[in-house]
C-alpha atoms as a PDB file:
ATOM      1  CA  UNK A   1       0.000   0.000   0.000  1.00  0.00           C
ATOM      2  CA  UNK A   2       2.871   2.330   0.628  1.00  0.00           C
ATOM      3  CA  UNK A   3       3.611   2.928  -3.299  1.00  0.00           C
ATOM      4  CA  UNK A   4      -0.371   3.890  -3.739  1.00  0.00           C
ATOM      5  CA  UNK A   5      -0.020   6.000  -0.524  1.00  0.00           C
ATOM      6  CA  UNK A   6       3.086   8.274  -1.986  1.00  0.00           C
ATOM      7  CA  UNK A   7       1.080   8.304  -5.442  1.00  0.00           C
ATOM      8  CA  UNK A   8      -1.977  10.231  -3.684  1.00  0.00           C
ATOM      9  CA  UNK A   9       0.523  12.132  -1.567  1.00  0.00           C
ATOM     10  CA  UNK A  10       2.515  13.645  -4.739  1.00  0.00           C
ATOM     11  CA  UNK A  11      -0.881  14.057  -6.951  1.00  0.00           C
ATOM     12  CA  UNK A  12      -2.690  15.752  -3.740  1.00  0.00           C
ATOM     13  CA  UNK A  13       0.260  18.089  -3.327  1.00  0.00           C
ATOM     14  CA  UNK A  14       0.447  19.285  -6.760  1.00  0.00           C
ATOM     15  CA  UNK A  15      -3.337  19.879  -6.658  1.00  0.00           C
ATOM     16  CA  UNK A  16      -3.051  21.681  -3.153  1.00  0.00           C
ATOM     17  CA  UNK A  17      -0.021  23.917  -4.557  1.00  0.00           C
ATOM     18  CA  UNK A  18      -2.148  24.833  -7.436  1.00  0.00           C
ATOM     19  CA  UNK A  19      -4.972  25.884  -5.667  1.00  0.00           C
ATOM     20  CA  UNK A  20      -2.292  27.734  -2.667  1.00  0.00           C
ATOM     21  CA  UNK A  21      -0.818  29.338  -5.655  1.00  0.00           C
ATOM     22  CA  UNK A  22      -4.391  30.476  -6.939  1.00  0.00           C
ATOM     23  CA  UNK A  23      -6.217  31.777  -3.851  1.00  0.00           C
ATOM     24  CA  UNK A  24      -2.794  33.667  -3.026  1.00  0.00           C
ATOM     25  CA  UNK A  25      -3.311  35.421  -6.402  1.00  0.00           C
ATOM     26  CA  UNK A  26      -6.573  36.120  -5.925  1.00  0.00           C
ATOM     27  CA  UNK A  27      -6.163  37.667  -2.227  1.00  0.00           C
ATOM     28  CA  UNK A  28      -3.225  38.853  -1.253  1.00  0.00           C
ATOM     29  CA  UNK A  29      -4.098  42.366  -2.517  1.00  0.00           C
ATOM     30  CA  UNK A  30      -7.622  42.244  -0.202  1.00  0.00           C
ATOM     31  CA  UNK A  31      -5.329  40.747   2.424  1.00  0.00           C
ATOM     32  CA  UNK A  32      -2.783  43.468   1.958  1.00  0.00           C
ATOM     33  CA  UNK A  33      -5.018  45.827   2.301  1.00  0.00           C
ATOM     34  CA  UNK A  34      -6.805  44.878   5.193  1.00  0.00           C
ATOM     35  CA  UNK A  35      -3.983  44.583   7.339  1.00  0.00           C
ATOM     36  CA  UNK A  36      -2.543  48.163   6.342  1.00  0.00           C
ATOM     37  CA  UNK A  37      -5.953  49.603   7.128  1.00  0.00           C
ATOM     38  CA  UNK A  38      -6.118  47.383  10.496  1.00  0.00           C
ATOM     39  CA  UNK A  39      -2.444  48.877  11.320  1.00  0.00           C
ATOM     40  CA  UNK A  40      -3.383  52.665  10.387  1.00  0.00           C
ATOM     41  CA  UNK A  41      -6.387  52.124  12.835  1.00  0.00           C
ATOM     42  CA  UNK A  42      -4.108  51.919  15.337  1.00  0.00           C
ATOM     43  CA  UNK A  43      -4.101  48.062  15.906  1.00  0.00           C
ATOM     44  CA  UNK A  44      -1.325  45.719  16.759  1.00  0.00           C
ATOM     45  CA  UNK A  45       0.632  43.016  14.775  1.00  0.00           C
ATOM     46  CA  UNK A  46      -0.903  40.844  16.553  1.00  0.00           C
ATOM     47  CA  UNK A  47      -4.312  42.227  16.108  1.00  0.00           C
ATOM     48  CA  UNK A  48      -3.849  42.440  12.344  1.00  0.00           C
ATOM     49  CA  UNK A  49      -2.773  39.190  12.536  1.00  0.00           C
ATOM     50  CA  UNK A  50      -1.846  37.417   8.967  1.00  0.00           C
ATOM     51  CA  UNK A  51      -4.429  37.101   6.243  1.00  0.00           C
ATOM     52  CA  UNK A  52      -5.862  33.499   5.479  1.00  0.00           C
ATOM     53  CA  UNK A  53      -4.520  33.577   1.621  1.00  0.00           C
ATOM     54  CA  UNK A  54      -2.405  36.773   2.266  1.00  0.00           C
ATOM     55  CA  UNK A  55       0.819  34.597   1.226  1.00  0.00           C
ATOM     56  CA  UNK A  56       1.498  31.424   0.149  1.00  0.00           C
ATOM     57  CA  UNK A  57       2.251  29.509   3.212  1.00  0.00           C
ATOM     58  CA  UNK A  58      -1.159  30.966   4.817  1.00  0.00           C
ATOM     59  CA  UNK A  59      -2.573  29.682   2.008  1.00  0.00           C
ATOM     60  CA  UNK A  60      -1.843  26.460   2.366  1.00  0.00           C
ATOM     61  CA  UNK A  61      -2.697  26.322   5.899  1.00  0.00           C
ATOM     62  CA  UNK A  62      -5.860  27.340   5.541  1.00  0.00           C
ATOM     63  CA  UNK A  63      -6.600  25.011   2.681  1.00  0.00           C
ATOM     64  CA  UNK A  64      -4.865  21.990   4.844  1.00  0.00           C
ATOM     65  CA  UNK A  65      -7.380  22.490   7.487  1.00  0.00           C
ATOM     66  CA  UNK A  66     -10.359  23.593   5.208  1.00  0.00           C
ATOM     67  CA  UNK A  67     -10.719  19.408   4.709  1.00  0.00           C
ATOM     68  CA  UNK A  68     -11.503  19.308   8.214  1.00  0.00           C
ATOM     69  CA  UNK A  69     -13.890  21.737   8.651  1.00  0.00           C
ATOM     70  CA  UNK A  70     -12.226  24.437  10.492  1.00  0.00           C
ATOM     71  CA  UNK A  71     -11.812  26.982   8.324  1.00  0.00           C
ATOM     72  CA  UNK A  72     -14.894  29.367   7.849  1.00  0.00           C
ATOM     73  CA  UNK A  73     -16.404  30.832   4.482  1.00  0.00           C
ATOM     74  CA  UNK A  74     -16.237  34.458   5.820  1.00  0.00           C
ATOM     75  CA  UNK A  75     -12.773  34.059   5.488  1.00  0.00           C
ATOM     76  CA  UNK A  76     -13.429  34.581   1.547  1.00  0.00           C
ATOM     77  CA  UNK A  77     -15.550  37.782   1.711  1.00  0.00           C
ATOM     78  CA  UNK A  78     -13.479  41.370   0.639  1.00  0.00           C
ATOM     79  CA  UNK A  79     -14.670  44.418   2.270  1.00  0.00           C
ATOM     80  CA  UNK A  80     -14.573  45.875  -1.173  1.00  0.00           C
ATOM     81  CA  UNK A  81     -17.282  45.749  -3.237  1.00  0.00           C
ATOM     82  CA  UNK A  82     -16.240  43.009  -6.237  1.00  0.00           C
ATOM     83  CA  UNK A  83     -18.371  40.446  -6.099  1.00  0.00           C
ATOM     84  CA  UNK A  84     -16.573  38.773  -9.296  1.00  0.00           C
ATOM     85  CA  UNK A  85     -13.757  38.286  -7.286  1.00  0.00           C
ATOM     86  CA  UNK A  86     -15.392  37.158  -4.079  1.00  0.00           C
ATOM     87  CA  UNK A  87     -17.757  34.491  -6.688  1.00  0.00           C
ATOM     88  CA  UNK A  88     -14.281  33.099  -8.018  1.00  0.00           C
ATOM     89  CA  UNK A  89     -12.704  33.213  -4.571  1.00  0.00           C
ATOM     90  CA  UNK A  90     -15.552  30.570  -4.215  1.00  0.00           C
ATOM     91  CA  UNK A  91     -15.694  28.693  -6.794  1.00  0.00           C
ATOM     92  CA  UNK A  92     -11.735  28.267  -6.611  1.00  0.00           C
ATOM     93  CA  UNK A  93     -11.964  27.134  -3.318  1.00  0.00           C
ATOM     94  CA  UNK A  94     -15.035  24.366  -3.446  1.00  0.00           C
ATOM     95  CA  UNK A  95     -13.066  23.278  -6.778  1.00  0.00           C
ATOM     96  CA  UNK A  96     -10.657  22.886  -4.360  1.00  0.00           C
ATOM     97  CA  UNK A  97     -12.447  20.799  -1.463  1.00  0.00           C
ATOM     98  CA  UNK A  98     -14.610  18.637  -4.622  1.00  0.00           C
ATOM     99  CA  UNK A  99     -11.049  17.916  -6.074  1.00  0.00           C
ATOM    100  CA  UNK A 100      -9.132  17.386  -2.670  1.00  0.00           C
ATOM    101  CA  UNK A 101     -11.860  15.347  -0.695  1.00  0.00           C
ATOM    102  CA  UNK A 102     -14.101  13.573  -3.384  1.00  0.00           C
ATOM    103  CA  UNK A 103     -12.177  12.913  -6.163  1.00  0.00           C
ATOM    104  CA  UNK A 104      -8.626  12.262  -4.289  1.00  0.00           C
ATOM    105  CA  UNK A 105     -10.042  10.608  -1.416  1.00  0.00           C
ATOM    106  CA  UNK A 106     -12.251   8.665  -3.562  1.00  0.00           C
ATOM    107  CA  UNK A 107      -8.450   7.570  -6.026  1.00  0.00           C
ATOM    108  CA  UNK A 108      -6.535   6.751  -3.021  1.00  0.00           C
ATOM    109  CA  UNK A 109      -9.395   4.424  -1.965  1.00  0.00           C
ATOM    110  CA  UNK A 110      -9.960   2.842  -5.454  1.00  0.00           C
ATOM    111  CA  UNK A 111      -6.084   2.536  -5.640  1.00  0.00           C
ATOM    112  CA  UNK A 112      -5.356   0.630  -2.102  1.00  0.00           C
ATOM    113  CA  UNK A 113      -8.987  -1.824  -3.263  1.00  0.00           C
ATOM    114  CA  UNK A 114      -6.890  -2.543  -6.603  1.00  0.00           C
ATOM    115  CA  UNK A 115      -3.716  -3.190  -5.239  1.00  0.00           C
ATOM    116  CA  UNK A 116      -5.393  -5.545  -2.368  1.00  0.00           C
ATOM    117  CA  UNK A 117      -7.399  -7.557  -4.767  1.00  0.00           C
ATOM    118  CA  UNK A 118      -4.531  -8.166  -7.000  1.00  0.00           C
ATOM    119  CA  UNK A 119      -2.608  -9.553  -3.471  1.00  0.00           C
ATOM    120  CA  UNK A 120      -5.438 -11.640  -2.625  1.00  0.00           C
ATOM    121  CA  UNK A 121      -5.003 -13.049  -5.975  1.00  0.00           C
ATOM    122  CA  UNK A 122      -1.644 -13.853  -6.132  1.00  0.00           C
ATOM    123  CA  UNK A 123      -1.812 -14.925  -2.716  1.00  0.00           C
ATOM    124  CA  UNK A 124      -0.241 -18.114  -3.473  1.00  0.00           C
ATOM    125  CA  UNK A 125       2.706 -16.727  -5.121  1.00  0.00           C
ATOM    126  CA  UNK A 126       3.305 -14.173  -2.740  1.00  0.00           C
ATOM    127  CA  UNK A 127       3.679 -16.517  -0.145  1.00  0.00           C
ATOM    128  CA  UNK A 128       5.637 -18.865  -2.095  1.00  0.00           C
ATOM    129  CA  UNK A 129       8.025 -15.945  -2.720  1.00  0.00           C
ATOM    130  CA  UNK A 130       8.183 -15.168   0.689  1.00  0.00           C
ATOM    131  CA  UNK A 131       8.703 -18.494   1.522  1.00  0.00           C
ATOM    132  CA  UNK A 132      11.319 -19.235  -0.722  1.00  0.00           C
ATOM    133  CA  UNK A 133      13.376 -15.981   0.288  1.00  0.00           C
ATOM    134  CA  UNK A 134      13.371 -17.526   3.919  1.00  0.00           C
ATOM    135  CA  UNK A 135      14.459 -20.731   2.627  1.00  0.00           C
ATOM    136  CA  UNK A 136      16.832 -18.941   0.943  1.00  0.00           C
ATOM    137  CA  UNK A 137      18.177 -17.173   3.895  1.00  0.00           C
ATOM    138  CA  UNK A 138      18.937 -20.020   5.911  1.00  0.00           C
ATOM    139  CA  UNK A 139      20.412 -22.448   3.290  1.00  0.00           C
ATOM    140  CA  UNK A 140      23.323 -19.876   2.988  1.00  0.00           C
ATOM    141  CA  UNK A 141      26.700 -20.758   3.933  1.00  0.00           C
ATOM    142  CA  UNK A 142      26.344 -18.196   6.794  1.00  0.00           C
ATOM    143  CA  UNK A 143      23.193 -19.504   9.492  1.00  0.00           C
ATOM    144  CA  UNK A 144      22.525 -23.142  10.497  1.00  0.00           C
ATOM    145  CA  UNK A 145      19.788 -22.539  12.764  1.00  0.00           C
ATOM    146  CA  UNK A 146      17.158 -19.398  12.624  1.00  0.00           C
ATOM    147  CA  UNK A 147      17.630 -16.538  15.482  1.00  0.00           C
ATOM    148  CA  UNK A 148      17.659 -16.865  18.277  1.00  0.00           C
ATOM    149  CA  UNK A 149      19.018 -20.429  18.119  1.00  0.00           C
ATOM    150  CA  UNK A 150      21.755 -19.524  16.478  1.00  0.00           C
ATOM    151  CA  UNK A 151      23.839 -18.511  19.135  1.00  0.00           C
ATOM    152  CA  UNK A 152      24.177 -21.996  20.458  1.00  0.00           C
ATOM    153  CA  UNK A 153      27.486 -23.315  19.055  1.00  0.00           C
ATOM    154  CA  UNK A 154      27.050 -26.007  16.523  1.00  0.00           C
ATOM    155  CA  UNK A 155      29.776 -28.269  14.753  1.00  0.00           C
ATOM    156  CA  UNK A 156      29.344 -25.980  11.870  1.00  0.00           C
ATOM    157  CA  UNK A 157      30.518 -23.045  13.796  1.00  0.00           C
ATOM    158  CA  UNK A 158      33.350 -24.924  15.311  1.00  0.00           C
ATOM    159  CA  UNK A 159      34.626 -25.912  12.122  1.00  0.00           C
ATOM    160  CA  UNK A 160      34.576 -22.280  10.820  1.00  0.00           C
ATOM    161  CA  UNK A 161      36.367 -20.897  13.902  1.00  0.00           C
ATOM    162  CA  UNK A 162      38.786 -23.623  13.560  1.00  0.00           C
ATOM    163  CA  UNK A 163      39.332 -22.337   9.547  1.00  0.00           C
ATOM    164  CA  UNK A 164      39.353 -19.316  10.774  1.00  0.00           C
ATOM    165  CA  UNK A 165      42.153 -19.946  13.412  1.00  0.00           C
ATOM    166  CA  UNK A 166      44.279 -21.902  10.836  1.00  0.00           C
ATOM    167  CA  UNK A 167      43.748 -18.916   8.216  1.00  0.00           C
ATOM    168  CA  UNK A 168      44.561 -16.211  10.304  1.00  0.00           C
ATOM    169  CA  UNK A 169      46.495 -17.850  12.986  1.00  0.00           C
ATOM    170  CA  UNK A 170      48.811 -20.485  11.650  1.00  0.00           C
ATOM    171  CA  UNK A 171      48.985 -19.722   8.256  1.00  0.00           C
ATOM    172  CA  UNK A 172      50.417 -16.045   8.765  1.00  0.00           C
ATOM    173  CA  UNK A 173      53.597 -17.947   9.184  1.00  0.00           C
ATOM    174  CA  UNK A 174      53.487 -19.882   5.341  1.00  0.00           C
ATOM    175  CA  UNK A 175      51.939 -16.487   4.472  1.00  0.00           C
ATOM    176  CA  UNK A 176      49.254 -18.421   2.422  1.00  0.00           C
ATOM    177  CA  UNK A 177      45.448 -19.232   3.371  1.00  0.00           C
ATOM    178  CA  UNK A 178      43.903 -22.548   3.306  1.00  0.00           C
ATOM    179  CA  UNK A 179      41.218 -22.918   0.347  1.00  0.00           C
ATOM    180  CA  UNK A 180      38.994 -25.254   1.850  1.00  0.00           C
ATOM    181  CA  UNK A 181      36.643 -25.121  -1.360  1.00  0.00           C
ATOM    182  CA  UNK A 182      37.949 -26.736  -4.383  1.00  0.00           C
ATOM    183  CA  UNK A 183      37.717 -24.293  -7.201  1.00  0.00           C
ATOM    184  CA  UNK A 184      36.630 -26.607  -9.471  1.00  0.00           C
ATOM    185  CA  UNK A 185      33.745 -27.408  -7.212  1.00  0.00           C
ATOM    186  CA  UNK A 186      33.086 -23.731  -6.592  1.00  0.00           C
ATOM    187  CA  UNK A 187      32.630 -23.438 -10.226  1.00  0.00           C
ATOM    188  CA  UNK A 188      29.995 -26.270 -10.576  1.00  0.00           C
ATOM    189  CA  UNK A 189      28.147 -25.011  -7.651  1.00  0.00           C
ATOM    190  CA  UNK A 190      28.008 -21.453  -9.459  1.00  0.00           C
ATOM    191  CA  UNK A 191      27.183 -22.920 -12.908  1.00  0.00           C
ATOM    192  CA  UNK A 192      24.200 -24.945 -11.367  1.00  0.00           C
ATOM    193  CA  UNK A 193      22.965 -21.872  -9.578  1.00  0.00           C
ATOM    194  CA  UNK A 194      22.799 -19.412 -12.841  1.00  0.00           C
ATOM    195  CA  UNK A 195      21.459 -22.371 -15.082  1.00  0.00           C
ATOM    196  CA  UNK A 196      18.888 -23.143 -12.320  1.00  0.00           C
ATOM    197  CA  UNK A 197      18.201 -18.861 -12.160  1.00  0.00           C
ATOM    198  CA  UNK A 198      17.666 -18.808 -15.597  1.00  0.00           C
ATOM    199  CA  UNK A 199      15.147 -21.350 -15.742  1.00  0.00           C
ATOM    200  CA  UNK A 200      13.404 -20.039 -13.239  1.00  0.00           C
ATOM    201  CA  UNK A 201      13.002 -16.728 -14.634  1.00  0.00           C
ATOM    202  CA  UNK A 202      12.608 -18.427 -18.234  1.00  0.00           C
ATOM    203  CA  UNK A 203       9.569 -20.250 -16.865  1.00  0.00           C
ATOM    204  CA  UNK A 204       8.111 -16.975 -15.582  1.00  0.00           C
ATOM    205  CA  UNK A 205       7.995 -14.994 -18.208  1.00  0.00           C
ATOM    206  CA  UNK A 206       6.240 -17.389 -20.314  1.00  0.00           C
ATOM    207  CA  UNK A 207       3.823 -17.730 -18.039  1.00  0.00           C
ATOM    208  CA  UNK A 208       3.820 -14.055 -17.704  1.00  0.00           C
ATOM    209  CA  UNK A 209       3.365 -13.761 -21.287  1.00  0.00           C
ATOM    210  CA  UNK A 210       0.884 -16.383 -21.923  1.00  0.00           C
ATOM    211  CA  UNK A 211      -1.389 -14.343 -19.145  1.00  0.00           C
ATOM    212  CA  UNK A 212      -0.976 -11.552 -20.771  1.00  0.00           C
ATOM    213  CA  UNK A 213      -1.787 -13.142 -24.488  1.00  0.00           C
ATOM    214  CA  UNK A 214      -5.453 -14.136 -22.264  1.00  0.00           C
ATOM    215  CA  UNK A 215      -6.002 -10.740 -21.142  1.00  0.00           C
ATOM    216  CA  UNK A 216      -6.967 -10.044 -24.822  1.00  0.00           C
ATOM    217  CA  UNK A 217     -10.817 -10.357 -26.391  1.00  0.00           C
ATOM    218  CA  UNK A 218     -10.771 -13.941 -26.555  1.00  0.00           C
ATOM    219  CA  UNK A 219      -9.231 -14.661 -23.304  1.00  0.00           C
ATOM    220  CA  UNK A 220     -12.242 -16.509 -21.936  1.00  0.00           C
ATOM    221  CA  UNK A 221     -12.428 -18.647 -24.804  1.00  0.00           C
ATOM    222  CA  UNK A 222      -8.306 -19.356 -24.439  1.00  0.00           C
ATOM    223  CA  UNK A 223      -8.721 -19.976 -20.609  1.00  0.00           C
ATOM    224  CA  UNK A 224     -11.235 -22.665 -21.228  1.00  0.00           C
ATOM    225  CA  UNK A 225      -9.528 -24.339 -24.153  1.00  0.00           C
ATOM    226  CA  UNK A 226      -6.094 -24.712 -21.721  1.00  0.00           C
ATOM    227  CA  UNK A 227      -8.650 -25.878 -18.898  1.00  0.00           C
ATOM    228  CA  UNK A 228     -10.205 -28.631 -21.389  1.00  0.00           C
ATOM    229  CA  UNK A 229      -7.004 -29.382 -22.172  1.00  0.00           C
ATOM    230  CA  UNK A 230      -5.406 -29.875 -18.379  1.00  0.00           C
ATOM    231  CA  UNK A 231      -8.915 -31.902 -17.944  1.00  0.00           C
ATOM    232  CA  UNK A 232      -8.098 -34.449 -21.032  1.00  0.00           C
ATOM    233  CA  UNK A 233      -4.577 -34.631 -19.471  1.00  0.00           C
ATOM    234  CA  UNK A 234      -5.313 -35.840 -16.588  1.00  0.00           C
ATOM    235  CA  UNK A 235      -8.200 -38.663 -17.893  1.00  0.00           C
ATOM    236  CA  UNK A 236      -4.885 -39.519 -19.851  1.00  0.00           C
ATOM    237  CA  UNK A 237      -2.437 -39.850 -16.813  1.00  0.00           C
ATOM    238  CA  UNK A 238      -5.764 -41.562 -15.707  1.00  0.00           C
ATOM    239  CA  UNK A 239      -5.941 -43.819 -18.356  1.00  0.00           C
ATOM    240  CA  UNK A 240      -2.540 -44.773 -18.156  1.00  0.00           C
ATOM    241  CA  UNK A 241      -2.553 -45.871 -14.913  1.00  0.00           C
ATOM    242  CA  UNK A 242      -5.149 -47.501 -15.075  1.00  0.00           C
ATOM    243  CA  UNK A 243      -3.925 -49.317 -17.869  1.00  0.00           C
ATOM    244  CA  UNK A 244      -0.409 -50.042 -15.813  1.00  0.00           C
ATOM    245  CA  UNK A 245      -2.749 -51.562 -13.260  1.00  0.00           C
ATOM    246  CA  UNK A 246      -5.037 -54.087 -15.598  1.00  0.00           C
ATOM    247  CA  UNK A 247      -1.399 -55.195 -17.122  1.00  0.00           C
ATOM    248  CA  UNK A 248      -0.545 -55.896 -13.749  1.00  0.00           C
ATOM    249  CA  UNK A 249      -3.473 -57.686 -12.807  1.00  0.00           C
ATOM    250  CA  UNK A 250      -2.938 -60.011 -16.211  1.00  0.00           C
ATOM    251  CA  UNK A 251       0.476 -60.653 -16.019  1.00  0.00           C
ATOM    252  CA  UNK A 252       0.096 -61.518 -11.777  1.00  0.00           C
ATOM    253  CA  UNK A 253      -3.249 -63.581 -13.745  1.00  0.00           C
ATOM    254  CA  UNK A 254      -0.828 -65.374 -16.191  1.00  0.00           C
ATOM    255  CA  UNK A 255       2.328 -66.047 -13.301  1.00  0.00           C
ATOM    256  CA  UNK A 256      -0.667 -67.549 -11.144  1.00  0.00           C
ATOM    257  CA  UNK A 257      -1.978 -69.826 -13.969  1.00  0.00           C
ATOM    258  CA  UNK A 258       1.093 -71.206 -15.103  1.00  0.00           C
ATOM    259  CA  UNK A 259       1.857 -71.821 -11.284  1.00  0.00           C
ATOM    260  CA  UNK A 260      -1.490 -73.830 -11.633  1.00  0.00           C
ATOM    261  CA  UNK A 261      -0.297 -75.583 -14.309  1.00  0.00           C
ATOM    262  CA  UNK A 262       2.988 -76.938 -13.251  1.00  0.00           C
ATOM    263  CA  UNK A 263       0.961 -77.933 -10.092  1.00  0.00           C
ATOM    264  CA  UNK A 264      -1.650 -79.923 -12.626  1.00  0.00           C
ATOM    265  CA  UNK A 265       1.772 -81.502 -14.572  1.00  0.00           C
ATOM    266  CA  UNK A 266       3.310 -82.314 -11.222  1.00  0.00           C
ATOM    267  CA  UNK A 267       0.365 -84.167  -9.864  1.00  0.00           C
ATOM    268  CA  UNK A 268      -0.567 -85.882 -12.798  1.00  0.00           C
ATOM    269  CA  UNK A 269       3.467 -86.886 -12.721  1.00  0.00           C
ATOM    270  CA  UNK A 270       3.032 -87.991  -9.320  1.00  0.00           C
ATOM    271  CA  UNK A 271      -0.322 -90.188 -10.101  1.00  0.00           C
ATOM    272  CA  UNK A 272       1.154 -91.312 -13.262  1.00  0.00           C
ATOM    273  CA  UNK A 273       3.887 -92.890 -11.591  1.00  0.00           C
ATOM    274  CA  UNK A 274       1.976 -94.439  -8.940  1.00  0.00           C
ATOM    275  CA  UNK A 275      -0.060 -96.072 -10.987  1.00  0.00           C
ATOM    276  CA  UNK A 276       2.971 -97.767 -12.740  1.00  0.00           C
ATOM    277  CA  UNK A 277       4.234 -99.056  -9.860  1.00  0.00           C
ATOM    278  CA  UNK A 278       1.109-100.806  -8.970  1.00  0.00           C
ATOM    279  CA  UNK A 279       0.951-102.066 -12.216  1.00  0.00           C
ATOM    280  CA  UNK A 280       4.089-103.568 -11.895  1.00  0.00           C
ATOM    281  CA  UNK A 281       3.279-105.006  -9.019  1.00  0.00           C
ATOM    282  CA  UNK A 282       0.645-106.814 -10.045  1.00  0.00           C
ATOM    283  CA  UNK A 283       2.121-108.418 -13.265  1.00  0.00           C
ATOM    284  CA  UNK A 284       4.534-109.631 -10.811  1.00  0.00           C
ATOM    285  CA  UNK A 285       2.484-111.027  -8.297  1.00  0.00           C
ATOM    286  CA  UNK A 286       0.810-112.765 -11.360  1.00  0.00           C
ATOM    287  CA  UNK A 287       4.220-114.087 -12.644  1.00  0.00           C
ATOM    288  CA  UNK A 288       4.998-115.202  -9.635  1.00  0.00           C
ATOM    289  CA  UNK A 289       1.901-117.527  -9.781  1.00  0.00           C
ATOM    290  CA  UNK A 290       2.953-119.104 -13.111  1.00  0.00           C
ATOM    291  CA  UNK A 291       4.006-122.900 -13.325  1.00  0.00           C
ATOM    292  CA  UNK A 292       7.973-122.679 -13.363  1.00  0.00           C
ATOM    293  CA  UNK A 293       9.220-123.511 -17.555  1.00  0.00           C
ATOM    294  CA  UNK A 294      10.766-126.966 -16.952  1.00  0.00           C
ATOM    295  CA  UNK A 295       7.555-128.125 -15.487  1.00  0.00           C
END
């Protein structure tokens, strides 16, 4: 709100500067006047105090404190006798009060509405950014732990303080610091981070830009072509797993059949050669009943 506040500030004081500027021209003579004749009647300065728009800084005074009521239309009559300039005396100064308190208020309130609807929606995003710039803080190389907690000691500390002591300390000696990053690895870590940033910002202005091609005459018509769209995407991720799962239920369908039917094989295997042996064992018991050869 504070860029839509200093908007209405600047455009209110150009308008009350203007208006200063033009009741000042209009009755600083009167004003003038008045207080010369006040001072030859034998009154004090502080009798013949200053005029309301005798300069400009009385001017804007009085018009400061005319939007709150206290300043009084008799302050606008001349003892002389021009009613012209008395009538545009008026007119200057409710052009003054319908510009500063209907028209300005009325902007200042139809600014702050716009720029709170457009947070409300982009509430989401706000907060994301917000989010993120937290995140952001604390997965630097220079806080482990958010305030207050971060001044408990922590190994991460202790190993810094001990670089620290070996950079400043011992190495003033070999009169050559420690690199405890690789620069090699420095270098990845810096490439990933600008490719990653220039996705990012990539990604946003094309969305940016595809919002803005909707804002156009046949937005609505664009907005629900992209929503049909998302909406026959996801039937298709549908589809798709649904499809994953019937293949799964067939091929768990076929490994259980073909269990069944080396259980079937097996069993017939086993009754198969059961019924052998029996068989042998009767054609033996039968042989063994036959008359021996020599007989």
């Amino acid at each position: 709100m504070i860029k839509d506040i200093v908007q209405f500030i600047f455009i209110f004081g150009v308008i009350w500067l203007a208006f200063a500027l033009g009741m000042t021209e209009v009755y600083w003579l009167y004003a003038a006047t008045d207080r010369i004749t006040c001072l030859q009647a034998g009154g004090s300065n502080h009798d013949c105090g200053k005029q309301p728009f005798g300069s400009i800084g009385s001017s804007l005074e009085s018009l400061f404190w005319s939007l709150y009521g206290l300043v009084d239309l008799e302050v606008l009559h001349v003892e002389a006798d021009h009613t012209s300039t008395e009538t545009f005396g008026r007119l200057l100064f409710a052009g003054y009060n319908v510009a500063a308190v209907i028209i300005l208020l009325n902007l200042l309130i139809a600014l702050m509405g716009t720029t709170y609807t457009n947070i409300s929606e982009h509430a989401d995003m706000e907060w994301k950014f917000s989010r993120s710039e937290m995140w952001m803080d604390y997965f630097r190389h220079g806080a482990t732990v958010p305030t207050p907690f971060n001044i408990i000691p922590t190994p991460k500390s202790l190993v810094k303080v001990m670089q620290y002591l070996i950079n400043h300390v011992l190495c003033k000696i070999c009169s050559k610091k420690v690199n405890w990053v690789t620069p090699r690895k420095a270098k990845v870590d810096d490439e990933k981070y600008k490719a990653v940033c220039k996705q990012l910002v990539m990604r946003y202005v094309a969305d940016k830009a595809s919002t803005d091609r909707d804002s156009g005459q046949d937005g609505a018509v664009k907005k629900e072509l992209r929503a049909i769209k998302q909406d026959l995407s996801a039937v298709r991720y549908e589809m798709y797993g649904i499809e994953r799962r019937v293949d799964k239920a067939v091929e768990d369908f076929n490994k259980g059949s073909n269990a069944i039917s080396e259980g079937m094989k097996r069993v017939e295997a086993e009754v198969g050669g059961n019924k052998l042996h029996d068989n042998n064992l009767l054609m033996e018991t039968k042989m063994s009943s036959w008359p021996p050869l020599n007989e």
